[in-house]
N, C-alpha and C. Protein backbone atom coordinates (compact mmCIF):
# COMPACT_ATOMS: atom_id res chain seq x y z
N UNK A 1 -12.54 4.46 1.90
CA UNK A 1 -11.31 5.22 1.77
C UNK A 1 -10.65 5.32 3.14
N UNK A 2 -9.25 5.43 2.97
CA UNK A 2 -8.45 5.62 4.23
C UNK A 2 -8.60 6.53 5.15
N UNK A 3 -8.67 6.24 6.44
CA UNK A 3 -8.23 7.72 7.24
C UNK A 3 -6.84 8.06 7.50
N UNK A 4 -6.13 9.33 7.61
CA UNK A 4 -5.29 9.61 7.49
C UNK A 4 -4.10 9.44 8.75
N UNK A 5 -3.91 8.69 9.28
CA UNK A 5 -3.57 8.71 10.65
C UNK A 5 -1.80 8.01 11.07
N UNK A 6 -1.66 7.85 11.70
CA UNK A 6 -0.43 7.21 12.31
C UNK A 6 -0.03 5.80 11.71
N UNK A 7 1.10 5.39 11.42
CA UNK A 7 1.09 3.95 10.65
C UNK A 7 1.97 3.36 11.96
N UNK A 8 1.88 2.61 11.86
CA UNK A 8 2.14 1.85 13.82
C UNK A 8 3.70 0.25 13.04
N UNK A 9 3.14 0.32 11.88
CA UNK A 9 4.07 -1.10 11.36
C UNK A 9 4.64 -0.50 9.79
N UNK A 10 5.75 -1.01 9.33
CA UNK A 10 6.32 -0.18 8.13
C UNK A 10 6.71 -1.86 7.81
N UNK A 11 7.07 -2.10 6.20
CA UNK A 11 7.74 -3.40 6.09
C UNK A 11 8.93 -2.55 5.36
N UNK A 12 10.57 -2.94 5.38
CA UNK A 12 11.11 -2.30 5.24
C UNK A 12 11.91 -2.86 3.16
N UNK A 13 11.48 -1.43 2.51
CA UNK A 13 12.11 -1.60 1.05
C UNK A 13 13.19 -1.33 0.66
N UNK A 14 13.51 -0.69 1.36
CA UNK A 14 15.72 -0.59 1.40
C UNK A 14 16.30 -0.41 2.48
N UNK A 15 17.86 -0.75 2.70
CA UNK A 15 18.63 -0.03 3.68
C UNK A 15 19.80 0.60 3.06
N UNK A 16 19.63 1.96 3.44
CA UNK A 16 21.09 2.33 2.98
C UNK A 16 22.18 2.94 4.56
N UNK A 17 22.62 2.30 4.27
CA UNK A 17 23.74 2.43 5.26
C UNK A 17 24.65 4.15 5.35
N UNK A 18 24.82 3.70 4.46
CA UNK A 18 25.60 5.29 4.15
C UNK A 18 24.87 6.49 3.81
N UNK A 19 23.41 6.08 4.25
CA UNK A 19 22.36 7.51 3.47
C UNK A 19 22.03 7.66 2.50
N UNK A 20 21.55 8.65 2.10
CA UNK A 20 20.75 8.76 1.21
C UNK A 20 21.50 9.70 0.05
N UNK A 21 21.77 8.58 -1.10
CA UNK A 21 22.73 9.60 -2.19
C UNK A 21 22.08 10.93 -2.41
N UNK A 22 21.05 11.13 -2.85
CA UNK A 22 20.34 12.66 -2.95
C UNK A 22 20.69 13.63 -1.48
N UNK A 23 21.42 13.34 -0.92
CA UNK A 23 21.97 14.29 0.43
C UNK A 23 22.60 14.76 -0.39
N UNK A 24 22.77 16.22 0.26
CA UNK A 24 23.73 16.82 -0.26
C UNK A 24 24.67 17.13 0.61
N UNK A 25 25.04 16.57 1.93
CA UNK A 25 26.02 17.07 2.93
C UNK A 25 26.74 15.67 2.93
N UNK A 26 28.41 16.51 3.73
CA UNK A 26 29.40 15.19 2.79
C UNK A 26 29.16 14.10 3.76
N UNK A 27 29.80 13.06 2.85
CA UNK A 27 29.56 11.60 3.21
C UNK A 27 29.42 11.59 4.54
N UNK A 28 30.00 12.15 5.62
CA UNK A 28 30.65 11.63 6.82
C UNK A 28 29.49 12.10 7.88
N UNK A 29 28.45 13.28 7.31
CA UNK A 29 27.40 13.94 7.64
C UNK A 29 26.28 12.91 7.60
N UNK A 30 26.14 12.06 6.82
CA UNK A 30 24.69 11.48 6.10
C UNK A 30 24.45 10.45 7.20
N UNK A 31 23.05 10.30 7.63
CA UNK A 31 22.71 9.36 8.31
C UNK A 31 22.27 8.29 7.61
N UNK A 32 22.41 6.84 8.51
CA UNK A 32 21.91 5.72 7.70
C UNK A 32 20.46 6.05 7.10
N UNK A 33 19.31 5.34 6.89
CA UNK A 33 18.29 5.65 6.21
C UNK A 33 17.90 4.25 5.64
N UNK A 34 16.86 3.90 5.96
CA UNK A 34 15.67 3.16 5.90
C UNK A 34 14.40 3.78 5.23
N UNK A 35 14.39 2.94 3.62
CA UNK A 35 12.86 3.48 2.73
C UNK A 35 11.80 1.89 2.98
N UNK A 36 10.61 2.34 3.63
CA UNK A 36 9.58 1.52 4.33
C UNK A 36 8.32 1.83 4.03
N UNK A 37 7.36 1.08 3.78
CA UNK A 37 5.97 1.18 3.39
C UNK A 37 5.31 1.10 4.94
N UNK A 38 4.30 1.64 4.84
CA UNK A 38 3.48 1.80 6.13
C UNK A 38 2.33 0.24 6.23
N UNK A 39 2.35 -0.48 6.93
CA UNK A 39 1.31 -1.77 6.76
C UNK A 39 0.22 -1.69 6.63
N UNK A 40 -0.59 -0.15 6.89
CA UNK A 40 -1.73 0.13 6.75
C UNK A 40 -2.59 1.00 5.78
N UNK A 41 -1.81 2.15 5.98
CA UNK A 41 -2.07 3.34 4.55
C UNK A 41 -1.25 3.19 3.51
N UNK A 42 -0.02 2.59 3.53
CA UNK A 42 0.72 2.10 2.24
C UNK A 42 1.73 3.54 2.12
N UNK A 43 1.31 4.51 3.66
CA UNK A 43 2.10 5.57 3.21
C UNK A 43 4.09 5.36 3.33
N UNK A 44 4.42 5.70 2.16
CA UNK A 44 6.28 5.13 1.81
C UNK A 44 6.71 6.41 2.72
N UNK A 45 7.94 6.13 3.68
CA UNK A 45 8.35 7.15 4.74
C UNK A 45 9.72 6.25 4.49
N UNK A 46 10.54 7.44 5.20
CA UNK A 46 12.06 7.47 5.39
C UNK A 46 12.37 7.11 7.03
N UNK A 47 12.59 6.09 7.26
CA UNK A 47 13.08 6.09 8.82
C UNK A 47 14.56 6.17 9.11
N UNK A 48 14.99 6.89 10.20
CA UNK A 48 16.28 6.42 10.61
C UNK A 48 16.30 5.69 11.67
N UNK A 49 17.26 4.52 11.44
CA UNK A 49 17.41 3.06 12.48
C UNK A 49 18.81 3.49 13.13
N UNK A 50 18.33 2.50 14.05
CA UNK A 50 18.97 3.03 15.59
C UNK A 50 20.56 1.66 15.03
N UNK A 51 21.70 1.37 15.92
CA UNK A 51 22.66 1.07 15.68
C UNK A 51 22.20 -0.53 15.30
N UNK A 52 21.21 -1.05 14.64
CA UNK A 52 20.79 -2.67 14.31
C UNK A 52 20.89 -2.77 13.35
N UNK A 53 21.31 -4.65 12.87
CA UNK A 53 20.73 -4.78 11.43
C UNK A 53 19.50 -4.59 11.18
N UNK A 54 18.67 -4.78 10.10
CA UNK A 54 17.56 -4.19 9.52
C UNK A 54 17.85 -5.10 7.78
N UNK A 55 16.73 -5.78 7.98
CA UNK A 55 16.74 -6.65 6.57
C UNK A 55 15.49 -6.12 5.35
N UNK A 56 15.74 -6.22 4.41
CA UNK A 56 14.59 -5.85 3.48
C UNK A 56 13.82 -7.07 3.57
N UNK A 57 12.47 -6.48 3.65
CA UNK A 57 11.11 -6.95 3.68
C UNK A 57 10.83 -6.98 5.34
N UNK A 58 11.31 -6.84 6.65
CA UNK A 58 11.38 -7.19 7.76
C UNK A 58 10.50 -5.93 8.20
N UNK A 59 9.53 -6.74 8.97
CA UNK A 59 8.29 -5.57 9.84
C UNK A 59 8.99 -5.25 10.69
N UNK A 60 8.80 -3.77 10.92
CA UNK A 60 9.26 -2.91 12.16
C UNK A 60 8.22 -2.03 12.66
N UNK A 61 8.36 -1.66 13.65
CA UNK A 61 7.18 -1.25 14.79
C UNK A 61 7.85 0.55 14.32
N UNK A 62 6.93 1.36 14.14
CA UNK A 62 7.66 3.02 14.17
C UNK A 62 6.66 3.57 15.12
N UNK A 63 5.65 2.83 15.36
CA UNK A 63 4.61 3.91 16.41
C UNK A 63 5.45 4.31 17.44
N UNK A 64 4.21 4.86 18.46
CA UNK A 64 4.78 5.90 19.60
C UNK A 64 5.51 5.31 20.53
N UNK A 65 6.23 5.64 21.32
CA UNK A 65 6.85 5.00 22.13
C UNK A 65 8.33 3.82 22.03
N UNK A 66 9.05 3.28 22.95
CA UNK A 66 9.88 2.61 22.48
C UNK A 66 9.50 1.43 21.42
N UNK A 67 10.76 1.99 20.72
CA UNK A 67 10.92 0.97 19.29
C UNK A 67 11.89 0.31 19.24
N UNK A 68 12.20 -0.46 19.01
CA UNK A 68 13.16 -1.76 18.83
C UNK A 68 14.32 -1.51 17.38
N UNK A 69 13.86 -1.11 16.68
CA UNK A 69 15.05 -1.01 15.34
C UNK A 69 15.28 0.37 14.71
N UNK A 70 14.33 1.23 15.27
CA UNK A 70 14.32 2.66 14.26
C UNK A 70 14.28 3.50 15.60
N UNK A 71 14.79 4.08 15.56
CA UNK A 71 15.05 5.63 15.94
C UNK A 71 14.25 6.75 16.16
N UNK A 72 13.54 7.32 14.85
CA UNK A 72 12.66 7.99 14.61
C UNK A 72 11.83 7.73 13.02
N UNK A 73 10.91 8.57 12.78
CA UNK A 73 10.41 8.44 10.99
C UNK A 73 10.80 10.03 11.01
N UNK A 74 11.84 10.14 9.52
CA UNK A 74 12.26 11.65 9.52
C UNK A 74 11.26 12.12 8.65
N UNK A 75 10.46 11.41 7.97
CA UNK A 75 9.87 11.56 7.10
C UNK A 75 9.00 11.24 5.98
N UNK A 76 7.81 11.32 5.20
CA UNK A 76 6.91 11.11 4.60
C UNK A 76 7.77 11.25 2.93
N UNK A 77 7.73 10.19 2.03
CA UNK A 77 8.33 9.91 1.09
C UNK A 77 7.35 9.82 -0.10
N UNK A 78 7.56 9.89 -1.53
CA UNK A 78 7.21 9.72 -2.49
C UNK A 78 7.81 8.75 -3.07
N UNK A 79 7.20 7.74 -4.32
CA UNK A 79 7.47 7.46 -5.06
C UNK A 79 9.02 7.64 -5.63
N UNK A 80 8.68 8.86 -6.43
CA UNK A 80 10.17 9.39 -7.08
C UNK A 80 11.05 9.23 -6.36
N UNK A 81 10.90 9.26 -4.85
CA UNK A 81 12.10 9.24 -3.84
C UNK A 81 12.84 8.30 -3.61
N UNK A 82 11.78 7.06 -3.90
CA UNK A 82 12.27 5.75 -3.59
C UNK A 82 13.75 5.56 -4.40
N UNK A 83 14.65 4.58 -3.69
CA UNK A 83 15.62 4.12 -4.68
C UNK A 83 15.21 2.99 -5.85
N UNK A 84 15.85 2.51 -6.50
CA UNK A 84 15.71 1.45 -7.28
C UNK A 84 15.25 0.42 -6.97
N UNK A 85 16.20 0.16 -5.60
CA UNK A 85 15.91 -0.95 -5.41
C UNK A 85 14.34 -1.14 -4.66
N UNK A 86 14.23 -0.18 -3.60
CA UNK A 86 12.92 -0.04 -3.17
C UNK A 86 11.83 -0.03 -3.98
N UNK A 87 11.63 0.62 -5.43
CA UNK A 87 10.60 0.43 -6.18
C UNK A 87 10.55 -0.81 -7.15
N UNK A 88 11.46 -1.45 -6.96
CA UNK A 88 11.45 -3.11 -7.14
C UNK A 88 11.04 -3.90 -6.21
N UNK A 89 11.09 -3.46 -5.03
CA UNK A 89 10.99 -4.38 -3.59
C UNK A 89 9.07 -4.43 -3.14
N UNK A 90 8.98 -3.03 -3.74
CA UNK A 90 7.57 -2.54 -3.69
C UNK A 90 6.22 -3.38 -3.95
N UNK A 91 6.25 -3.61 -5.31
CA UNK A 91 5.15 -4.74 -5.20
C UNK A 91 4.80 -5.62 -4.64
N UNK A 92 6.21 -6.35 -4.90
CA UNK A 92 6.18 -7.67 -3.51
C UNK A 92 5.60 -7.13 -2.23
N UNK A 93 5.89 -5.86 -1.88
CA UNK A 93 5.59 -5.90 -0.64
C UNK A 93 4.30 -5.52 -0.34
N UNK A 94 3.81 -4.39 -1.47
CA UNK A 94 1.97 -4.61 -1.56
C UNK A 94 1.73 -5.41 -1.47
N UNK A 95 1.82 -6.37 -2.33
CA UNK A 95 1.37 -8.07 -2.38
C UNK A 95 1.38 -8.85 -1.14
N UNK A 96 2.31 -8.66 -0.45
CA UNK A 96 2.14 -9.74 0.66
C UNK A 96 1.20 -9.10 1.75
N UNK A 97 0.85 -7.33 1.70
CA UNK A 97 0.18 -7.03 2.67
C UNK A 97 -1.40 -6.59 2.15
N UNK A 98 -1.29 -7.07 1.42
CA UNK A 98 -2.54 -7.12 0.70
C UNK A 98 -3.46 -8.92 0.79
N UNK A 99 -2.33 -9.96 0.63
CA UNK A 99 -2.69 -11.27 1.35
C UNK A 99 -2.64 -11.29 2.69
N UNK A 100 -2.19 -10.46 3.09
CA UNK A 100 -2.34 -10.90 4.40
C UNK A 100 -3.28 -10.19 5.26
N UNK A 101 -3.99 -9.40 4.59
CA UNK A 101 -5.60 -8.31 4.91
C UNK A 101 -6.39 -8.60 4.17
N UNK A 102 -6.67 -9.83 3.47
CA UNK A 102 -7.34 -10.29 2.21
C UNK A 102 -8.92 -9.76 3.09
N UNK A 103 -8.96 -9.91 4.61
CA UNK A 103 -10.53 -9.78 4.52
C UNK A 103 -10.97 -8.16 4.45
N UNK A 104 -9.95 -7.45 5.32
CA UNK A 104 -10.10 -6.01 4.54
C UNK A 104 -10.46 -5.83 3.11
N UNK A 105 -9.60 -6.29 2.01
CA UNK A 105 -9.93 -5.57 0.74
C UNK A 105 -11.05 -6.60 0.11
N UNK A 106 -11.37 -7.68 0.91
CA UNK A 106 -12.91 -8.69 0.38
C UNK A 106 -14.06 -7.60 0.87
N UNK A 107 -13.90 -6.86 1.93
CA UNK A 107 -14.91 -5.57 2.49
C UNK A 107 -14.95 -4.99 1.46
N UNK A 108 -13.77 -4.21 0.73
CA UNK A 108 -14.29 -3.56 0.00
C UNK A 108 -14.83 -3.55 -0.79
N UNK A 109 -14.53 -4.93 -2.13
CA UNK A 109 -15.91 -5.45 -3.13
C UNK A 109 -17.60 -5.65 -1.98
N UNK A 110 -17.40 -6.00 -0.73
CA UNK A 110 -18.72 -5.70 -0.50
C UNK A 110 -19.25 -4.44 0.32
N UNK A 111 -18.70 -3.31 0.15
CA UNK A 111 -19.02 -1.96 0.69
C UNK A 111 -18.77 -0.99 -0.44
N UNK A 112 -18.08 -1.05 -1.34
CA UNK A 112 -18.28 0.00 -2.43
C UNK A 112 -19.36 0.39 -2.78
N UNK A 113 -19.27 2.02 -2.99
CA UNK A 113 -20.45 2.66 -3.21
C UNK A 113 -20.02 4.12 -3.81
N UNK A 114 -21.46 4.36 -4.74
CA UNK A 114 -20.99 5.45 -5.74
C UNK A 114 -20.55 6.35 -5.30
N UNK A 115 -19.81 6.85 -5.78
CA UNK A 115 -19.01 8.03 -5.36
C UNK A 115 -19.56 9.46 -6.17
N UNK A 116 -19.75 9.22 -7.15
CA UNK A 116 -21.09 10.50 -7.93
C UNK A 116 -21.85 9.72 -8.38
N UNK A 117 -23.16 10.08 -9.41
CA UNK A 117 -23.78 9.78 -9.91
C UNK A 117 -23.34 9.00 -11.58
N UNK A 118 -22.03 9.12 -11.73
CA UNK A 118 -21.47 8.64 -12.75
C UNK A 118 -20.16 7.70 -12.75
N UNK A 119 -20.01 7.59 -11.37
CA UNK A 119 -18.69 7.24 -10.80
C UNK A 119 -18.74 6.14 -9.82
N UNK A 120 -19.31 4.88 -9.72
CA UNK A 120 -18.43 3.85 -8.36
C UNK A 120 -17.45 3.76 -8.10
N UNK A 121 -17.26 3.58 -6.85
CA UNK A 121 -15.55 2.51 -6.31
C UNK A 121 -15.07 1.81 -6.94
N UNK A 122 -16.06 0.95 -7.81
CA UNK A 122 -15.53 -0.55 -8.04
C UNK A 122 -15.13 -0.21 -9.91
N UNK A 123 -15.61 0.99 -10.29
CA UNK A 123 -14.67 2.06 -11.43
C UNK A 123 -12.86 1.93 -11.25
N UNK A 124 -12.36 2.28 -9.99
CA UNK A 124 -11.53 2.66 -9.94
C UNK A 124 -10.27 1.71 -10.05
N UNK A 125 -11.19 0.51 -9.89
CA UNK A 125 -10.23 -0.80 -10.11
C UNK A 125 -9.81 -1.17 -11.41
N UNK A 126 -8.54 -1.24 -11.68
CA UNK A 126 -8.56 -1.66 -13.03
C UNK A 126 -9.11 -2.61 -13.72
N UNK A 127 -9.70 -2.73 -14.41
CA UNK A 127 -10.23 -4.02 -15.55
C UNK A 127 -12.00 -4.03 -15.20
N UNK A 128 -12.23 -2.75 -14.64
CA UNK A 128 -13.99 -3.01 -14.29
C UNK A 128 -14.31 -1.39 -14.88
N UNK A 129 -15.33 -2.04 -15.43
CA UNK A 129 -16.02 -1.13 -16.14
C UNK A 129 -17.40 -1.73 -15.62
N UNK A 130 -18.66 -0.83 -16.38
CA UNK A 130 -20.36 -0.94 -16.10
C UNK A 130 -20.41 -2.52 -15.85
N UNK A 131 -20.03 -3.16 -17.44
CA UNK A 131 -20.77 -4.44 -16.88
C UNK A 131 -20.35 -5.50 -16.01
N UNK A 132 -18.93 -5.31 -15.43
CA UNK A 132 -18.51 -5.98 -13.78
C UNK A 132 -18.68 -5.19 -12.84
N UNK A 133 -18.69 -4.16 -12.64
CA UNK A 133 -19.91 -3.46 -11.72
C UNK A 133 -20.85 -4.16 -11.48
N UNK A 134 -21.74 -4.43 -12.57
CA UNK A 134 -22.69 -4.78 -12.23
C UNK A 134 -22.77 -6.19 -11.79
N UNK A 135 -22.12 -6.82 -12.24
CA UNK A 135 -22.03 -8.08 -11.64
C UNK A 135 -21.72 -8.48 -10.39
N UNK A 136 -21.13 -7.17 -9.87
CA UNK A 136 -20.11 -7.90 -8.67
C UNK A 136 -21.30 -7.19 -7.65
N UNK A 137 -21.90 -5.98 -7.80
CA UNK A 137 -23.34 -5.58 -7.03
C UNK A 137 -24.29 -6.63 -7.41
N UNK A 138 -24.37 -7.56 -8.50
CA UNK A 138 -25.71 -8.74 -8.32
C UNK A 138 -24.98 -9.74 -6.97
N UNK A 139 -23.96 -10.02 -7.40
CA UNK A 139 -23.42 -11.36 -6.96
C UNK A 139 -23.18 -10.87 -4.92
N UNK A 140 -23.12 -9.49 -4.64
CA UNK A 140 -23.22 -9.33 -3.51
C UNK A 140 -23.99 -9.17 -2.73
N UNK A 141 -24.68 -8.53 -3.80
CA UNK A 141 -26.24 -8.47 -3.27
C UNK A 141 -26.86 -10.06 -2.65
N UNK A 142 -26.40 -11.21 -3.12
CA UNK A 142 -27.19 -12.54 -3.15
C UNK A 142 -26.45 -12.82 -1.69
N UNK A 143 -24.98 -12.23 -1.51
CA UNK A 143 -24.66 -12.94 0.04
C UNK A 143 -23.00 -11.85 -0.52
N UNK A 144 -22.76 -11.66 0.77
CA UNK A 144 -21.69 -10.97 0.27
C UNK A 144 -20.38 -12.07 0.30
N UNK A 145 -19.41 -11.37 -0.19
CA UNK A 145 -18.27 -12.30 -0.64
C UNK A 145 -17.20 -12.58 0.79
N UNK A 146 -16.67 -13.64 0.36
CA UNK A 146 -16.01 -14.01 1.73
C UNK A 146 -14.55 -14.11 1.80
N UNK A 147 -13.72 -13.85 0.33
CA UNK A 147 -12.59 -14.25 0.12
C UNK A 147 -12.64 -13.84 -1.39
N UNK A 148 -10.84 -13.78 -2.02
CA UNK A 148 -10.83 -13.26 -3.51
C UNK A 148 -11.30 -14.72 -3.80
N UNK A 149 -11.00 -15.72 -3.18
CA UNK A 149 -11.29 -16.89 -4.15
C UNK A 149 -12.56 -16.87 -4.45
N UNK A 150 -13.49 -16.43 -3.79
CA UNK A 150 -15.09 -16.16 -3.57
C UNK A 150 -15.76 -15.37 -4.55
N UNK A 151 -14.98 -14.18 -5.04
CA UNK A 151 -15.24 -12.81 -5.71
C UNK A 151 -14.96 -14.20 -6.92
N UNK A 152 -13.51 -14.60 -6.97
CA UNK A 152 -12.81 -14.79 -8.85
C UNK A 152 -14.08 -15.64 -9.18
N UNK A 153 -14.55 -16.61 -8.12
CA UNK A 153 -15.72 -18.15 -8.16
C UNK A 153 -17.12 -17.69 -8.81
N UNK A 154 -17.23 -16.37 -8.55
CA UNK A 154 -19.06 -15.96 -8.62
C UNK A 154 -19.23 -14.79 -9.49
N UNK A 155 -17.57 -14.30 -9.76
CA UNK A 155 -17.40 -12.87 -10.89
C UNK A 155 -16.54 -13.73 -11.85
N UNK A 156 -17.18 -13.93 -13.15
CA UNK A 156 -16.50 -14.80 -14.01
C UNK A 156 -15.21 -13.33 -14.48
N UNK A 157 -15.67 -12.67 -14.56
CA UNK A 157 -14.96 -11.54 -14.80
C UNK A 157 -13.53 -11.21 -14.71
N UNK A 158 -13.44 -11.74 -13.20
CA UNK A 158 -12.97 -11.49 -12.09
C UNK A 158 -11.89 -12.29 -11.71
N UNK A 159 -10.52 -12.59 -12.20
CA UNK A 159 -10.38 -13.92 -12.31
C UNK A 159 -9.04 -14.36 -10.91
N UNK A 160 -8.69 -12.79 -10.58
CA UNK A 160 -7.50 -12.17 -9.49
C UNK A 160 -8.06 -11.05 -8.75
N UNK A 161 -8.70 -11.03 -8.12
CA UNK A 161 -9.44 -9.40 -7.79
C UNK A 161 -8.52 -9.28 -7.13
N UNK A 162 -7.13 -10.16 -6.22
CA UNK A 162 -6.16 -9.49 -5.64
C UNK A 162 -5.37 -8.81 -6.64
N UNK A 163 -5.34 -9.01 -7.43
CA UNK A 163 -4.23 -8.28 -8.53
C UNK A 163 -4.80 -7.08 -9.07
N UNK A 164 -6.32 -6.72 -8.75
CA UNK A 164 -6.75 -5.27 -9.28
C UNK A 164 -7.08 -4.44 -8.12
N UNK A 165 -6.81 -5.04 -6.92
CA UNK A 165 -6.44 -4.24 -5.71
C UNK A 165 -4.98 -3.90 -5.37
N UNK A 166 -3.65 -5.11 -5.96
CA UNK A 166 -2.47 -4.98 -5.99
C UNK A 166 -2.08 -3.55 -6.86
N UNK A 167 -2.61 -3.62 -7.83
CA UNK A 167 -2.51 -3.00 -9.09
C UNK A 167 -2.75 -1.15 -9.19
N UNK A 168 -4.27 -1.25 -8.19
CA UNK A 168 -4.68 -0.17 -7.84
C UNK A 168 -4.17 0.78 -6.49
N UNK A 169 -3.72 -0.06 -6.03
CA UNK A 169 -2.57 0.29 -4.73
C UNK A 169 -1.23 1.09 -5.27
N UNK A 170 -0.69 0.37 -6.23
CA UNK A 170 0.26 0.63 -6.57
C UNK A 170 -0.20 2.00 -7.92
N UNK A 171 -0.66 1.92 -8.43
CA UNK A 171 -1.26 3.17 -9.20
C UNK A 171 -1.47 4.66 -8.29
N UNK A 172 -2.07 4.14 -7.05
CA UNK A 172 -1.99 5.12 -6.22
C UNK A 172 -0.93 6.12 -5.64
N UNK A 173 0.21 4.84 -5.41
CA UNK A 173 1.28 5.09 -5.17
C UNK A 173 1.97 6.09 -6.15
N UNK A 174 2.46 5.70 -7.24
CA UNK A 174 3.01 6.09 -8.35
C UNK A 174 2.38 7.21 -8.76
N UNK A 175 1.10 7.45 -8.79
CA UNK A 175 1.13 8.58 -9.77
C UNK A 175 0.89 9.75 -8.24
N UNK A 176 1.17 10.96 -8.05
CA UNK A 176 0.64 11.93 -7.70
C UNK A 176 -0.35 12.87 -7.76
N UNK A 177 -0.96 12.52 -9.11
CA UNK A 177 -2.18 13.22 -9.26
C UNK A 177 -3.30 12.54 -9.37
N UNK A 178 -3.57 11.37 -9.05
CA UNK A 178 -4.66 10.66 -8.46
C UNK A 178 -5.72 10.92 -7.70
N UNK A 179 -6.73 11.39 -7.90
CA UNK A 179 -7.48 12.33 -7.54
C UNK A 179 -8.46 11.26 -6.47
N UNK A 180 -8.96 10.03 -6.49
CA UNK A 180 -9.20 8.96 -5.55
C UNK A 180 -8.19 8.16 -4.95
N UNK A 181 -8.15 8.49 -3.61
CA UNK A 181 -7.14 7.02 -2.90
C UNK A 181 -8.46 6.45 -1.84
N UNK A 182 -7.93 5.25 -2.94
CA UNK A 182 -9.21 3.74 -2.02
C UNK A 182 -8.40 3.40 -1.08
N UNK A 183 -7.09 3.11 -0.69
CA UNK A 183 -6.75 2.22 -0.32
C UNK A 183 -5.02 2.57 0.82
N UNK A 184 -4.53 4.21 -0.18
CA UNK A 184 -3.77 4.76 0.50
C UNK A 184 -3.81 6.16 1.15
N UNK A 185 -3.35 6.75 2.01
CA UNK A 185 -3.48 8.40 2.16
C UNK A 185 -2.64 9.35 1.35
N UNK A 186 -3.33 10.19 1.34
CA UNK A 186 -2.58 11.20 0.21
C UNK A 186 -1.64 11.98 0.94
């Protein structure tokens, strides 16, 4: 599970130029506004960007110190908050940062561990129940896994394990009452 900490890289899921319609101060008040996923905790924040273009999907730096395209982060965002277009832009953008940490979330099929006595990690993924559990603890047990292509090759089960980490990311996201986050901070 995540630690809760500073997100240093955001990939960016909208720009609105003119702000944020849910403002309620008039047009001429509203600052531009940037909705961005965090590259690490997946936590969705509101940035405001400094006088640059700014493209959707484009990594931007928000950690400490001088930044190059944003300004400040005004803020920690939800789901519901997102615009349209951002919760369209969204998956894609799990997806690509989820390939591109493939050996992070290959750790986690080989570090999951029960969480109660009735409950694993590898529960929380969609499409696994007891008996891919169990499979994916034989098959790691023998050497641990090195890649999804590795997991889909030796878990017949198993046929995208990026897509039930995509899947479960995004579940996280979306719902608010999710009582386990594997993968994002609450």
């Amino acid at each position: 599970m995540k630690t809760d900490k500073k997100e240093l890289n955001a990939l960016v899921l909208d720009v609105l130029m003119k702000g944020n319609l849910d403002d309620q101060r008039g047009g001429f008040r509203r600052e531009p506004v940037v909705q961005a996923v965090g590259t690490e905790q997946f936590k969705l924040l509101e940035l405001i960007p400094k006088k640059t273009e700014i493209q959707i999907h484009e990594r931007i730096y928000i950690g400490d110190g001088e930044r190059e395209k944003i300004e400040r982060v005004k803020r920690r965002i939800f789901y519901q908050d997102l615009t349209q277009v951002a919760k369209l832009e969204l998956p894609y953008v799990v997806e690509q940062l989820v390939m591109e940490n493939e050996p992070n979330f290959v750790q986690f099929f080989n570090r999951a561990i029960s969480i109660s006595p009735k409950l694993h990690m590898l529960h929380l993924l969609p499409g696994i129940g007891k008996k891919l559990m169990w499979e994916v603890l034989a098959a790691r047990e023998k050497q641990p896994f090195e890649s999804f292509a590795d997991i889909a090759a030796r878990v017949k089960g198993i046929p995208h394990p990026e897509r039930m980490v995509i899947d479960r990311i995004m579940e996280e996201l979306q719902d608010p009452d999710v009582k386990y986050h594997l993968f994002t901070s609450k």
